[in-house]
C-alpha atoms as a PDB file:
ATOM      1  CA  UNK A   1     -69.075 -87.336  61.745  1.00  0.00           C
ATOM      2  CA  UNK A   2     -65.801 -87.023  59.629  1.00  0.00           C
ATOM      3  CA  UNK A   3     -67.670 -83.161  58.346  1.00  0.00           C
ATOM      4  CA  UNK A   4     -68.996 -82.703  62.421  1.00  0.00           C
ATOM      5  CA  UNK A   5     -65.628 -82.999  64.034  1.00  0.00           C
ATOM      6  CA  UNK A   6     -64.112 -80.483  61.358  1.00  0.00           C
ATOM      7  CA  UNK A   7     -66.564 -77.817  62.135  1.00  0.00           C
ATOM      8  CA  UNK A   8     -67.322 -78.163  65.865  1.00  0.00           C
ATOM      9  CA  UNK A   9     -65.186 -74.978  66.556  1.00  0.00           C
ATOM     10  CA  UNK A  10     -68.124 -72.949  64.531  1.00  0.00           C
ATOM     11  CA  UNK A  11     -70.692 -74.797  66.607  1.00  0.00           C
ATOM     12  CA  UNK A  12     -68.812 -73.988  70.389  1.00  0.00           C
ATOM     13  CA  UNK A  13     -68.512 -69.788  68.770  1.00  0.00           C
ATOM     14  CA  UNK A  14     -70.737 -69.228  66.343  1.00  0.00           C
ATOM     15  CA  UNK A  15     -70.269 -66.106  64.186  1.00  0.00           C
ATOM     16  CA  UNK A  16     -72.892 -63.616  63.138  1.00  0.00           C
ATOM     17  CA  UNK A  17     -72.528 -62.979  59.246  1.00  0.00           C
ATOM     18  CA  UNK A  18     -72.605 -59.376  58.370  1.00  0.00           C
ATOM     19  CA  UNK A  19     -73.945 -57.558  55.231  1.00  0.00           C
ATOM     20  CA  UNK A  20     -71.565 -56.664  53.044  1.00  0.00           C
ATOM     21  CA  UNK A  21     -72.530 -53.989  50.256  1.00  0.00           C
ATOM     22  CA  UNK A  22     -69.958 -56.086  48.136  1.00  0.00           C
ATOM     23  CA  UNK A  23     -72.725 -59.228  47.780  1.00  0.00           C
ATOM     24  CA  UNK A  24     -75.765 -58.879  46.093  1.00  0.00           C
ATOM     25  CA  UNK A  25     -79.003 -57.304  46.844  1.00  0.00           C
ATOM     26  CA  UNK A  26     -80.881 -60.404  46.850  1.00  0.00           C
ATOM     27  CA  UNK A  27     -78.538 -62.004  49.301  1.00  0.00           C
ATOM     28  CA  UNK A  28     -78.369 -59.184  51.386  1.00  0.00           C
ATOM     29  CA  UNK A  29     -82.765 -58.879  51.533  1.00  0.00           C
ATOM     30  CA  UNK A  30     -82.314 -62.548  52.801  1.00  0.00           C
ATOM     31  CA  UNK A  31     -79.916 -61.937  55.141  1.00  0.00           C
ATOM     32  CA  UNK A  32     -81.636 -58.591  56.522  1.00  0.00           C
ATOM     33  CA  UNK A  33     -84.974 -60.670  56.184  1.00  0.00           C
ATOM     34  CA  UNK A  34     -84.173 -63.330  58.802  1.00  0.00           C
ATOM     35  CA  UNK A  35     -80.971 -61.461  61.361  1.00  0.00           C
ATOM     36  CA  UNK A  36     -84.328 -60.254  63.561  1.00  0.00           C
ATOM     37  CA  UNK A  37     -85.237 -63.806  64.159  1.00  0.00           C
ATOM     38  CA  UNK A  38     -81.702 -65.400  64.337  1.00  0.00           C
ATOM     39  CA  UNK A  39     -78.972 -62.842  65.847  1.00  0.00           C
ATOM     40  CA  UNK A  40     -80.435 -63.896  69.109  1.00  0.00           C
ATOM     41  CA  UNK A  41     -79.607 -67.650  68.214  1.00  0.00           C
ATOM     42  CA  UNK A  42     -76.256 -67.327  66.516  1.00  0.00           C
ATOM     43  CA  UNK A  43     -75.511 -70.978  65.973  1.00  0.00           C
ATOM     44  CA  UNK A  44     -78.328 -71.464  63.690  1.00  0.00           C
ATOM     45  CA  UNK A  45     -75.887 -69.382  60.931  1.00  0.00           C
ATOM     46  CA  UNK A  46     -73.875 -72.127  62.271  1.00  0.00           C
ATOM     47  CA  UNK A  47     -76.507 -74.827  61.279  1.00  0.00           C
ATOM     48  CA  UNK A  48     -77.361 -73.121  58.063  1.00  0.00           C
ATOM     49  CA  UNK A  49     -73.528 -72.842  56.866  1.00  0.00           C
ATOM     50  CA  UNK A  50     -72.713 -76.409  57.550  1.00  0.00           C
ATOM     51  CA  UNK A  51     -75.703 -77.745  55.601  1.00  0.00           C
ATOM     52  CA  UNK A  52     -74.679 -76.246  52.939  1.00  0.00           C
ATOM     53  CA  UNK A  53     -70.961 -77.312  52.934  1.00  0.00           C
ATOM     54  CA  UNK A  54     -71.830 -80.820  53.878  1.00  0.00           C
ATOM     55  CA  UNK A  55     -74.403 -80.866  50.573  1.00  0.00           C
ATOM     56  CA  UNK A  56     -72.107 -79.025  48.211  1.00  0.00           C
ATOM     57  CA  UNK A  57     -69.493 -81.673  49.663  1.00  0.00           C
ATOM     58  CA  UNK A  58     -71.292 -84.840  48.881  1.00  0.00           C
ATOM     59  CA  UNK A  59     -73.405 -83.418  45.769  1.00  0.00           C
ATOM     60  CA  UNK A  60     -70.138 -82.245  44.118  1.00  0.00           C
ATOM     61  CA  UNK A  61     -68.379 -85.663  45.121  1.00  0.00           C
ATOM     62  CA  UNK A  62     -71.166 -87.628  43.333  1.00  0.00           C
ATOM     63  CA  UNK A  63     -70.645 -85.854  40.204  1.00  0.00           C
ATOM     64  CA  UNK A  64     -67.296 -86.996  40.327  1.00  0.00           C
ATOM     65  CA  UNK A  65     -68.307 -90.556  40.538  1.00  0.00           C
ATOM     66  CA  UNK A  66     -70.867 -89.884  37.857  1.00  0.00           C
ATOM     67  CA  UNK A  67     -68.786 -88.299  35.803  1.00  0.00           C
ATOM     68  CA  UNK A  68     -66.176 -91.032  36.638  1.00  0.00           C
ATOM     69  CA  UNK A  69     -63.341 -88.651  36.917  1.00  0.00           C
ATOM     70  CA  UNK A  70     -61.628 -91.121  38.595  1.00  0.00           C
ATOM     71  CA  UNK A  71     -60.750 -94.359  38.131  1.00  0.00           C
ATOM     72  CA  UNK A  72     -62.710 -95.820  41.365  1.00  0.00           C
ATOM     73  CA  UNK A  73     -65.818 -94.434  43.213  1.00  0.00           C
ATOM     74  CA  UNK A  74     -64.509 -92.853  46.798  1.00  0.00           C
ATOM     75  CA  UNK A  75     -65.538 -90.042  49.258  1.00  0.00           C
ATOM     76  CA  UNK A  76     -62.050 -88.056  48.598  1.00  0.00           C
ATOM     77  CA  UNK A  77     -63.014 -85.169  47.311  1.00  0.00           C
ATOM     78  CA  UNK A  78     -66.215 -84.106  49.476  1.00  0.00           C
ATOM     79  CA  UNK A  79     -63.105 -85.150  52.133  1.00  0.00           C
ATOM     80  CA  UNK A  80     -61.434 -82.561  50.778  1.00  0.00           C
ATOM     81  CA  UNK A  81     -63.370 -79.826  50.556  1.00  0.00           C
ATOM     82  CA  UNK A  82     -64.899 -80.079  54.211  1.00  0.00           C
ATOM     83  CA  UNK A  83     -61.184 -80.202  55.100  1.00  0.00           C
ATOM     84  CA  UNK A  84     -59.910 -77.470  53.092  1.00  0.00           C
ATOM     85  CA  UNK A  85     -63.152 -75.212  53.599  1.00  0.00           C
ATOM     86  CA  UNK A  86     -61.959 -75.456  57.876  1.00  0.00           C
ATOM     87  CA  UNK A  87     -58.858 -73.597  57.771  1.00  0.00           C
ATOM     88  CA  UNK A  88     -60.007 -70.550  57.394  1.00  0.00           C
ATOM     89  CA  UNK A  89     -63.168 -68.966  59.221  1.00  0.00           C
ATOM     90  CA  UNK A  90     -63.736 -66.726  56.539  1.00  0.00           C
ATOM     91  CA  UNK A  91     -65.448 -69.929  54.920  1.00  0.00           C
ATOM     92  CA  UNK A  92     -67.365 -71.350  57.801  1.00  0.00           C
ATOM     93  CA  UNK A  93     -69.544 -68.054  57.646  1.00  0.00           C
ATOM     94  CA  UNK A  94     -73.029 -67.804  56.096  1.00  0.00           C
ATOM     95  CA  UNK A  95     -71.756 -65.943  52.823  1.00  0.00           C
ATOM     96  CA  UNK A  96     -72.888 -65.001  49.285  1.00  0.00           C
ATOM     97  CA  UNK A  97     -70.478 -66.722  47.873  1.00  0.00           C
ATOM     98  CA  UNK A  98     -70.847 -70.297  49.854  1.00  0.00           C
ATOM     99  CA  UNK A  99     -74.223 -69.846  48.451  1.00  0.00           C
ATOM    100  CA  UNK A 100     -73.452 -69.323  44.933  1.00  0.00           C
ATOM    101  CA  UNK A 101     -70.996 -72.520  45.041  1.00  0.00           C
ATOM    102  CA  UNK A 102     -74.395 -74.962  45.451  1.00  0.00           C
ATOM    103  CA  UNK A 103     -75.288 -73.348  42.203  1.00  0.00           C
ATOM    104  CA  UNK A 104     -71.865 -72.984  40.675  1.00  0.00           C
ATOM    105  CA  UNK A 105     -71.529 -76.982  40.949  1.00  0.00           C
ATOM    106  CA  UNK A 106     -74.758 -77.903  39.289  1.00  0.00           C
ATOM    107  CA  UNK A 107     -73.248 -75.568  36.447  1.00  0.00           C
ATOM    108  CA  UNK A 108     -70.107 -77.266  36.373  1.00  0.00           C
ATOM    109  CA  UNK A 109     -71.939 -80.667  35.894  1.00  0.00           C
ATOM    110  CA  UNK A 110     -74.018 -78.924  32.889  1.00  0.00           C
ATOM    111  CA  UNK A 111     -71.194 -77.860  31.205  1.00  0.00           C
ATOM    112  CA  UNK A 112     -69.423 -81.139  31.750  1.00  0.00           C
ATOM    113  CA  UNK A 113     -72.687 -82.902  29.693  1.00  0.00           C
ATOM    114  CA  UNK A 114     -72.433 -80.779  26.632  1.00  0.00           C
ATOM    115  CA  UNK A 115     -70.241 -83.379  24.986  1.00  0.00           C
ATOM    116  CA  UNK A 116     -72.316 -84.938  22.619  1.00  0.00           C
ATOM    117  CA  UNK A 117     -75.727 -83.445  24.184  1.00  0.00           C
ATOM    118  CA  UNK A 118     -78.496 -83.471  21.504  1.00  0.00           C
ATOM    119  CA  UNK A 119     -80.556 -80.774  23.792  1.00  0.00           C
ATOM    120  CA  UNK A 120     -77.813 -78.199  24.134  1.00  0.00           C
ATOM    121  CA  UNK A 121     -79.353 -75.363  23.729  1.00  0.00           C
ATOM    122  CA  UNK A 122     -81.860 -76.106  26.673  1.00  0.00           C
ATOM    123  CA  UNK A 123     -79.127 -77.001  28.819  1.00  0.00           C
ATOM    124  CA  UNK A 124     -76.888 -73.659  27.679  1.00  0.00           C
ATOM    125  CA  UNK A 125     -80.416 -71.601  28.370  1.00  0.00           C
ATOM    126  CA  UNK A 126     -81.038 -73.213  31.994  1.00  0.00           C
ATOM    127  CA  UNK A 127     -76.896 -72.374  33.023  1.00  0.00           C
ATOM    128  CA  UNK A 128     -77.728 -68.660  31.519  1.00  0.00           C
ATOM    129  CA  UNK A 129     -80.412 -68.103  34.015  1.00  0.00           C
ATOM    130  CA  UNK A 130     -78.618 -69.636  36.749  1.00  0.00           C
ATOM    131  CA  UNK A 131     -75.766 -67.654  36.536  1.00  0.00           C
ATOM    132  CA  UNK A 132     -77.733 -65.070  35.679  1.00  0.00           C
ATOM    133  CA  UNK A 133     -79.702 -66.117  39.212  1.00  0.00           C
ATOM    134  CA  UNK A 134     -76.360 -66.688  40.832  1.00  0.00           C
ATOM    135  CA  UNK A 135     -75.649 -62.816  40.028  1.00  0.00           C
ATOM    136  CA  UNK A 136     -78.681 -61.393  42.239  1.00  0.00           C
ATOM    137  CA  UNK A 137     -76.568 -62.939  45.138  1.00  0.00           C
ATOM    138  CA  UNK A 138     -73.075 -61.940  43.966  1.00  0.00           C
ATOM    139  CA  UNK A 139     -72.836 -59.749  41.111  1.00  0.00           C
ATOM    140  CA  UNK A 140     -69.140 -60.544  39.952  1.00  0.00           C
ATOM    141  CA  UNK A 141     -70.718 -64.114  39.438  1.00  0.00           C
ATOM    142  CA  UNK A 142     -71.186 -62.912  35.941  1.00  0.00           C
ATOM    143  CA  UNK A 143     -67.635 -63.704  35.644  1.00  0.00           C
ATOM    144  CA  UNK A 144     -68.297 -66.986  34.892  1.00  0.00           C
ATOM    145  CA  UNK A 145     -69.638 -66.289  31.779  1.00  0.00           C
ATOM    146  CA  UNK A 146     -66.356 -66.609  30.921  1.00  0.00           C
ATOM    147  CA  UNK A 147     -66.109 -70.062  31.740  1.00  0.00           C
ATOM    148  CA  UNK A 148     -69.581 -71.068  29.753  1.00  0.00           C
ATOM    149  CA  UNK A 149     -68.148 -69.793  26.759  1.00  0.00           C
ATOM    150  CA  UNK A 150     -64.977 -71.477  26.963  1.00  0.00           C
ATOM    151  CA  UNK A 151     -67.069 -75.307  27.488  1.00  0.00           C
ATOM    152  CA  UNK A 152     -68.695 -74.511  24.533  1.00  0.00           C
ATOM    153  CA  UNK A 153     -64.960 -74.104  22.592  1.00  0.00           C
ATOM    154  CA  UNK A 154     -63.612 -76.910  23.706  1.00  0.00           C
ATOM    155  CA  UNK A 155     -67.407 -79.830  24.067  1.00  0.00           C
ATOM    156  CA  UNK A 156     -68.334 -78.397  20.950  1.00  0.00           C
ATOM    157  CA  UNK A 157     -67.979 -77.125  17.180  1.00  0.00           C
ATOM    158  CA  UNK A 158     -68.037 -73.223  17.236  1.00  0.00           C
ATOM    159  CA  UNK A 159     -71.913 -72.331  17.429  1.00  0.00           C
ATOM    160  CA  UNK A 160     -73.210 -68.819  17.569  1.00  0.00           C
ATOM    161  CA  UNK A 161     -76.668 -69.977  18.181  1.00  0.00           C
ATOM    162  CA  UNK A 162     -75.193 -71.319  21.428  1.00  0.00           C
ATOM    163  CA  UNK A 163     -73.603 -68.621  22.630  1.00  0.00           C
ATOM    164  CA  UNK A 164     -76.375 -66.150  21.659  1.00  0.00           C
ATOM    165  CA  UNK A 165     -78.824 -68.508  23.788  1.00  0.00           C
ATOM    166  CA  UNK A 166     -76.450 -68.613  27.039  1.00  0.00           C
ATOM    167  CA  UNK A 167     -76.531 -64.755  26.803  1.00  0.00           C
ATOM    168  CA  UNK A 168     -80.382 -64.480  26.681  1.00  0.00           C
ATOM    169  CA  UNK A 169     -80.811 -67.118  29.347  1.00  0.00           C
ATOM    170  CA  UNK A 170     -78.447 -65.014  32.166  1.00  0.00           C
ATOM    171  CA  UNK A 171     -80.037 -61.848  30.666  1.00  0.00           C
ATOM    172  CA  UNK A 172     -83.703 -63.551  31.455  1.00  0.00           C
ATOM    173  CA  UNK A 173     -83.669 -62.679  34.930  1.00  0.00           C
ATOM    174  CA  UNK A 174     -82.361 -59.615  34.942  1.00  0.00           C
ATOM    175  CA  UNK A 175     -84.968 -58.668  32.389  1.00  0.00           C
ATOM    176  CA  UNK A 176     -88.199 -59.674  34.852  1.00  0.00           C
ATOM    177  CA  UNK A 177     -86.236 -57.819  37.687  1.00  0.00           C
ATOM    178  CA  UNK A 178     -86.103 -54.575  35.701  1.00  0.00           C
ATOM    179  CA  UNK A 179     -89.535 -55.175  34.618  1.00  0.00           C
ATOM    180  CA  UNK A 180     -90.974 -55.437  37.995  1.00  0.00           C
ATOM    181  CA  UNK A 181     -88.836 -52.577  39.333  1.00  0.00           C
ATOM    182  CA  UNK A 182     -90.225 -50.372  36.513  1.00  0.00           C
ATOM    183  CA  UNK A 183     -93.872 -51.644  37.043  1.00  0.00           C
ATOM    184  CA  UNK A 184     -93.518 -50.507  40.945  1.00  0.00           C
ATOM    185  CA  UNK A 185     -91.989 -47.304  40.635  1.00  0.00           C
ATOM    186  CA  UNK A 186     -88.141 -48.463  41.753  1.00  0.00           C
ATOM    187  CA  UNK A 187     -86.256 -48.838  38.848  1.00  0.00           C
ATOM    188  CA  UNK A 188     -84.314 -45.185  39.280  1.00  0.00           C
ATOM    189  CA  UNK A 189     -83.835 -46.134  43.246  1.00  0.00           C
ATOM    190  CA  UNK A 190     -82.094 -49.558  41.901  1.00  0.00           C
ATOM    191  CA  UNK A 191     -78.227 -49.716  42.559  1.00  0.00           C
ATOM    192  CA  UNK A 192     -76.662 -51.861  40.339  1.00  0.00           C
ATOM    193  CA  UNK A 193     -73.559 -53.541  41.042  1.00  0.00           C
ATOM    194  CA  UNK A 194     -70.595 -52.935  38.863  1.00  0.00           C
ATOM    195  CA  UNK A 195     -66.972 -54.417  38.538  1.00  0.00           C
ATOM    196  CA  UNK A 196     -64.181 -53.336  40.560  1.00  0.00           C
ATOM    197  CA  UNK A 197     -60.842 -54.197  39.483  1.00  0.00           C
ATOM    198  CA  UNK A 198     -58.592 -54.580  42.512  1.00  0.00           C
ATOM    199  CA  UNK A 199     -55.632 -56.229  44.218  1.00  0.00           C
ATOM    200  CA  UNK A 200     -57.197 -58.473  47.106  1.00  0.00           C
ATOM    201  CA  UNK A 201     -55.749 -57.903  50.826  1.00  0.00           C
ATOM    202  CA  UNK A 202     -55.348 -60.384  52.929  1.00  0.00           C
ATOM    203  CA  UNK A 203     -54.226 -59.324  56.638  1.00  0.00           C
ATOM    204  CA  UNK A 204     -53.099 -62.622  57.589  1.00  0.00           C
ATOM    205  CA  UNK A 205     -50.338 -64.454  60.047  1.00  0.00           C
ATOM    206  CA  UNK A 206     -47.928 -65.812  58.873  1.00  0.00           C
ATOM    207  CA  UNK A 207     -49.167 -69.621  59.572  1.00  0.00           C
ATOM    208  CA  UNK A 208     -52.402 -68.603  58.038  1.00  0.00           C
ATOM    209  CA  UNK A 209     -49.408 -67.855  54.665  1.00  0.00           C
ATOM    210  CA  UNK A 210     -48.621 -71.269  55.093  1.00  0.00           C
ATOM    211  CA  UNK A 211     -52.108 -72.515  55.132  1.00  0.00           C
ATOM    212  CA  UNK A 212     -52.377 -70.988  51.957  1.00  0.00           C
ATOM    213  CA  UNK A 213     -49.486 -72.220  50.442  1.00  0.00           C
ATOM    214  CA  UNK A 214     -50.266 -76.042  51.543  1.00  0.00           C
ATOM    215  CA  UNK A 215     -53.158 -76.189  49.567  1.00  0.00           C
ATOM    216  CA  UNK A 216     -51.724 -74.400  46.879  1.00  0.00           C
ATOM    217  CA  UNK A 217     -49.135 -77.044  46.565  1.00  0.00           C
ATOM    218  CA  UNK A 218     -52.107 -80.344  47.088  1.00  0.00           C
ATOM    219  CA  UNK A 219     -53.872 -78.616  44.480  1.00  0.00           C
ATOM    220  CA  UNK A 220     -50.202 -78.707  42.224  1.00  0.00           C
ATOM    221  CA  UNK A 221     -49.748 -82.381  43.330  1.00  0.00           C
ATOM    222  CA  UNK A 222     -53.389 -83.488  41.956  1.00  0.00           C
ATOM    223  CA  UNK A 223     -52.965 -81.517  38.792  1.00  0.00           C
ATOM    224  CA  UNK A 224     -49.408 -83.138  38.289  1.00  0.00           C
ATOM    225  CA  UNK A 225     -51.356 -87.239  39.129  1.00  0.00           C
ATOM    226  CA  UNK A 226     -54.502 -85.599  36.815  1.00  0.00           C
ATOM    227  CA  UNK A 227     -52.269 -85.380  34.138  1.00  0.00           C
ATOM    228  CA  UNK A 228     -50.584 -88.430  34.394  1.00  0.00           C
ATOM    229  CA  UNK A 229     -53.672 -89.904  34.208  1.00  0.00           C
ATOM    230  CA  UNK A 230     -55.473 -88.749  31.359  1.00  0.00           C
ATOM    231  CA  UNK A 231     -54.230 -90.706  28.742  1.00  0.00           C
ATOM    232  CA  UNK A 232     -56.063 -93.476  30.216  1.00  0.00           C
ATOM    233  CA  UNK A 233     -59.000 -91.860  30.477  1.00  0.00           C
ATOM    234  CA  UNK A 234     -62.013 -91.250  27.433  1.00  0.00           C
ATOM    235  CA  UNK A 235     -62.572 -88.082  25.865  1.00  0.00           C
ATOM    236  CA  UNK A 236     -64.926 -86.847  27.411  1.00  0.00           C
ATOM    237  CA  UNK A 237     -63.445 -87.230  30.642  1.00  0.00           C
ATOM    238  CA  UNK A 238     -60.629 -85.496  30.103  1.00  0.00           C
ATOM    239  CA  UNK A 239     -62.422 -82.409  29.013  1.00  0.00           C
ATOM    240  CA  UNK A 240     -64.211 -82.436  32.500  1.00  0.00           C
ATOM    241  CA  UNK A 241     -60.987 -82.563  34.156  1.00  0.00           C
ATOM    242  CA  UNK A 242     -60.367 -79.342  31.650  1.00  0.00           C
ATOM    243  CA  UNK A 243     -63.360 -77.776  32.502  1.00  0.00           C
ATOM    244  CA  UNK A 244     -62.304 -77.962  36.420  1.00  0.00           C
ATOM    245  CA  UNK A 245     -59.362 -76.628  35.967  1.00  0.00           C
ATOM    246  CA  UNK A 246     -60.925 -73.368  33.896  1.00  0.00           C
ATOM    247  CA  UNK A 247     -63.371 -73.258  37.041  1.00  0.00           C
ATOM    248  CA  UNK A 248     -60.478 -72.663  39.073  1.00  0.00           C
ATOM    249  CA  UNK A 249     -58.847 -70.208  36.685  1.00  0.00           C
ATOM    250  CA  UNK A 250     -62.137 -68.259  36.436  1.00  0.00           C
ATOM    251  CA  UNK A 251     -62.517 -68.947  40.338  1.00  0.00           C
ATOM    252  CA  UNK A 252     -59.498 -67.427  41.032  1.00  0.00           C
ATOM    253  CA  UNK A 253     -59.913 -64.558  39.188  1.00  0.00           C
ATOM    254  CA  UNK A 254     -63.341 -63.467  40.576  1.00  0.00           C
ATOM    255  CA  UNK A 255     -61.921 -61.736  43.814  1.00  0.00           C
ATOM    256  CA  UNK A 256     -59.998 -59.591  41.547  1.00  0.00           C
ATOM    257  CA  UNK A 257     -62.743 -57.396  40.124  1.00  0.00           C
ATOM    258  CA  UNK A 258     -64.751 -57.508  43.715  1.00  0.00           C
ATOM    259  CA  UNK A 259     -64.681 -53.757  45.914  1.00  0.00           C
ATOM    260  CA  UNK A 260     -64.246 -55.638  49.223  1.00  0.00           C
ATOM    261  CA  UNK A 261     -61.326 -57.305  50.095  1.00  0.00           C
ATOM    262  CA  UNK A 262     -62.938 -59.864  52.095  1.00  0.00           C
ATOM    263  CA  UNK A 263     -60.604 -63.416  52.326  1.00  0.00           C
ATOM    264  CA  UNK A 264     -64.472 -64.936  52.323  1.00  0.00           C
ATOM    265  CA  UNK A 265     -64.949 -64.423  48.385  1.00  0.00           C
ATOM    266  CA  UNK A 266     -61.452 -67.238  47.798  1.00  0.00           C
ATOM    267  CA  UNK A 267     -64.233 -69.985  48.519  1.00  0.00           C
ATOM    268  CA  UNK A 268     -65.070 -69.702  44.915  1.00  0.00           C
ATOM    269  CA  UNK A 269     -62.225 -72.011  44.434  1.00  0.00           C
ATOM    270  CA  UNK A 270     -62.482 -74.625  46.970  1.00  0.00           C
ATOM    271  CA  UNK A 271     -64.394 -76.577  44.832  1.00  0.00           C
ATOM    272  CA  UNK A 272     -62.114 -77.354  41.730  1.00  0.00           C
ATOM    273  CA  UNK A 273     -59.850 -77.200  44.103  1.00  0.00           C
ATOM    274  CA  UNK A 274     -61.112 -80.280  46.378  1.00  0.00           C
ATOM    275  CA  UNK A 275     -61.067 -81.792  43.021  1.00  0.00           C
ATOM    276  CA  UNK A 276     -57.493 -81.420  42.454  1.00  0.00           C
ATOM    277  CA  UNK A 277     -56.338 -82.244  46.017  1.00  0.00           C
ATOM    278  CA  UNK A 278     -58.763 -85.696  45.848  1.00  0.00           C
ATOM    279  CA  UNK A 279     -56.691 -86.686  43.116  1.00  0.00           C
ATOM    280  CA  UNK A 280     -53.085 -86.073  45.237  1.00  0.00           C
ATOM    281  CA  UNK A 281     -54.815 -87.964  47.643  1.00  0.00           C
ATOM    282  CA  UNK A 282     -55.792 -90.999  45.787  1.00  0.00           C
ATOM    283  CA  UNK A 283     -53.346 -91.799  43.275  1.00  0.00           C
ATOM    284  CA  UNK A 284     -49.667 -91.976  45.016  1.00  0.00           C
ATOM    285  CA  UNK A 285     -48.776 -95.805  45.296  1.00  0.00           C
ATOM    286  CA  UNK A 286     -46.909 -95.121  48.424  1.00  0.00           C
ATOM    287  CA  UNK A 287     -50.022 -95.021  50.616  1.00  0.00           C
ATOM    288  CA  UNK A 288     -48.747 -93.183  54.022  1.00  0.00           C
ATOM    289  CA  UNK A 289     -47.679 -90.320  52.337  1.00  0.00           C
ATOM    290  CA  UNK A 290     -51.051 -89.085  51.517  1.00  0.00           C
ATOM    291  CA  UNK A 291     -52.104 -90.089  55.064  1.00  0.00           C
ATOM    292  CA  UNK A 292     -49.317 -87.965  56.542  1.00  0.00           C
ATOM    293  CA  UNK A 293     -50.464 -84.985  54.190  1.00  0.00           C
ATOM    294  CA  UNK A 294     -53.895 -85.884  55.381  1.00  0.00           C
ATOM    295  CA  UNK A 295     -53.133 -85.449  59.130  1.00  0.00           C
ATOM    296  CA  UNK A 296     -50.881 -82.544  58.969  1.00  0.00           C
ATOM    297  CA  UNK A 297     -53.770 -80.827  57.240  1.00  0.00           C
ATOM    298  CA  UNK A 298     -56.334 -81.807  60.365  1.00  0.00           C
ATOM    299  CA  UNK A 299     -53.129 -80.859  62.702  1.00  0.00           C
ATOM    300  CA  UNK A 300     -53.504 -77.292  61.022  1.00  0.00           C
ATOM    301  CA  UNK A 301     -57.062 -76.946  61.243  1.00  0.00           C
ATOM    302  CA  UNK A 302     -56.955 -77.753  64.796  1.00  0.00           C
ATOM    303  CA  UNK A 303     -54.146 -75.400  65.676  1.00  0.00           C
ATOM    304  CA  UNK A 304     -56.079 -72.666  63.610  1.00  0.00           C
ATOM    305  CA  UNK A 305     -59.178 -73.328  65.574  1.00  0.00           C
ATOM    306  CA  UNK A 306     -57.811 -73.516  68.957  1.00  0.00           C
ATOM    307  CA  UNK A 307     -54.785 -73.058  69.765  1.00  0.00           C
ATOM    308  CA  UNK A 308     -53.922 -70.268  67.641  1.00  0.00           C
ATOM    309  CA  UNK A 309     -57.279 -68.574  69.103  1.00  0.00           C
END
């Protein structure tokens, strides 16, 4: 209900999502594949976009209690990032990226594993070819390659047998995709995607500024109660928590070498970051001021949704 009321505004206008030469081309097949049947009924991109921010939501927020990043089992951060993915419309709309995030998180929880994993090497292999599958929907998702490598520095002893099998597994898919492009005749009509460094634009009000900068400073506030935390935490714990926090970093940086300047592409982040702003949430002693932070950030969406409409 909590996730319904949030996004009601997306239900009551429904947006069409467009295709963007930016995502990737097996994103935007999908997308061309079903706009025939669903432009007509525009709130089933509605439908579509919500299930998959309500499961990334409660998916991701399980890990957490798996992973027992914190010190009791609560519903904070899929709280979060249903509240923090409403104020903006950029992420309410069927996107490449919201897509890439379901797959994103089951790397994250991967990577968090590799402490102490026997099997390593099949895990690294499977995260290869899902970021390597994560790529045929948004190219710059390679990126995160970047953030692979870095788990394996800090979970475990410098391997280059590990490494060399997280390159093979993203390079897997690309390698059947080239080999059935070449088998039908399409391999010199393929386009492929390349990296665009560039300094993201975003045409914004200035409440929509302060949006921006509220969650920035949540996000401070749980890194700040994170790290005040750790020492009472195990080791392999507190690597997780590290491992969120080079999510973000690599998160972050992913608009940056993206052609489009679209705000949609910052969702990326949302989930360390609903992480992060769980934890300013549920550690302060003094219990209202949470709840006021809480509310002012529903006021906002509200006033974002209607009134500033």
């Amino acid at each position: 209900m909590y996730g319904i009321l949030l996004k009601l505004f997306w239900f009551i206008h429904p947006q069409v999502p467009p295709i963007n030469n930016s995502d990737g081309f097996l994103f935007n097949d999908i997308l061309s594949a079903i706009k025939p049947a669903l432009d007509s009924y525009p709130v089933s991109y509605s439908f579509i976009t919500y299930v998959l921010l309500y499961s990334q939501a409660v998916s991701f927020n399980q890990l957490l209690i798996n992973r027992r990043l914190m010190q009791k089992p609560n519903y904070l951060p899929a709280m979060s990032y249903l509240l923090i993915t409403s104020f903006f419309s950029e992420w309410n709309i069927l996107s490449a990226p919201l897509v890439i995030n379901t797959f994103l998180i089951w790397v994250w929880a991967k990577m968090s594993n590799l402490y102490n994993n026997k099997q390593a090497k099949t895990t690294l292999f499977n995260i290869g070819i899902l970021i390597g599958i994560c790529s045929f929907f948004y190219f710059q998702s390679l990126a995160f390659l970047v953030l692979i490598l870095f788990a394996l520095l800090i979970t475990r002893p410098p391997r280059v047998a590990e490494w060399l099998v997280t390159v093979i597994g993203i390079a897997i898919p690309w390698y059947f995709l080239f080999s059935w492009l070449f088998l039908t005749g399409k391999l010199y009509s393929f386009h492929l995607p390349g990296f665009h460094f560039s300094l993201p634009r975003f045409d914004g009000k200035y409440v929509e500024y302060s949006g921006m900068i509220f969650i920035l400073l949540v996000t401070i506030a749980g890194g700040f109660f994170v790290q005040s935390n750790t020492g009472k935490q195990i080791v392999q714990v507190r690597k997780a928590w590290t491992l969120l926090f080079l999510y973000l970093i690599v998160a972050l940086f992913v608009p940056f070498i993206n052609s489009s300047n679209n705000f949609e592409y910052w969702i990326l982040a949302i989930v360390p970051i609903s992480a992060f702003a769980a934890s300013a949430f549920y550690y302060p002693r003094i219990r209202w001021i949470p709840m006021a932070i809480h509310w002012i950030m529903v006021g906002f969406v509200i006033y974002m949704q209607y009134l500033m409409k």
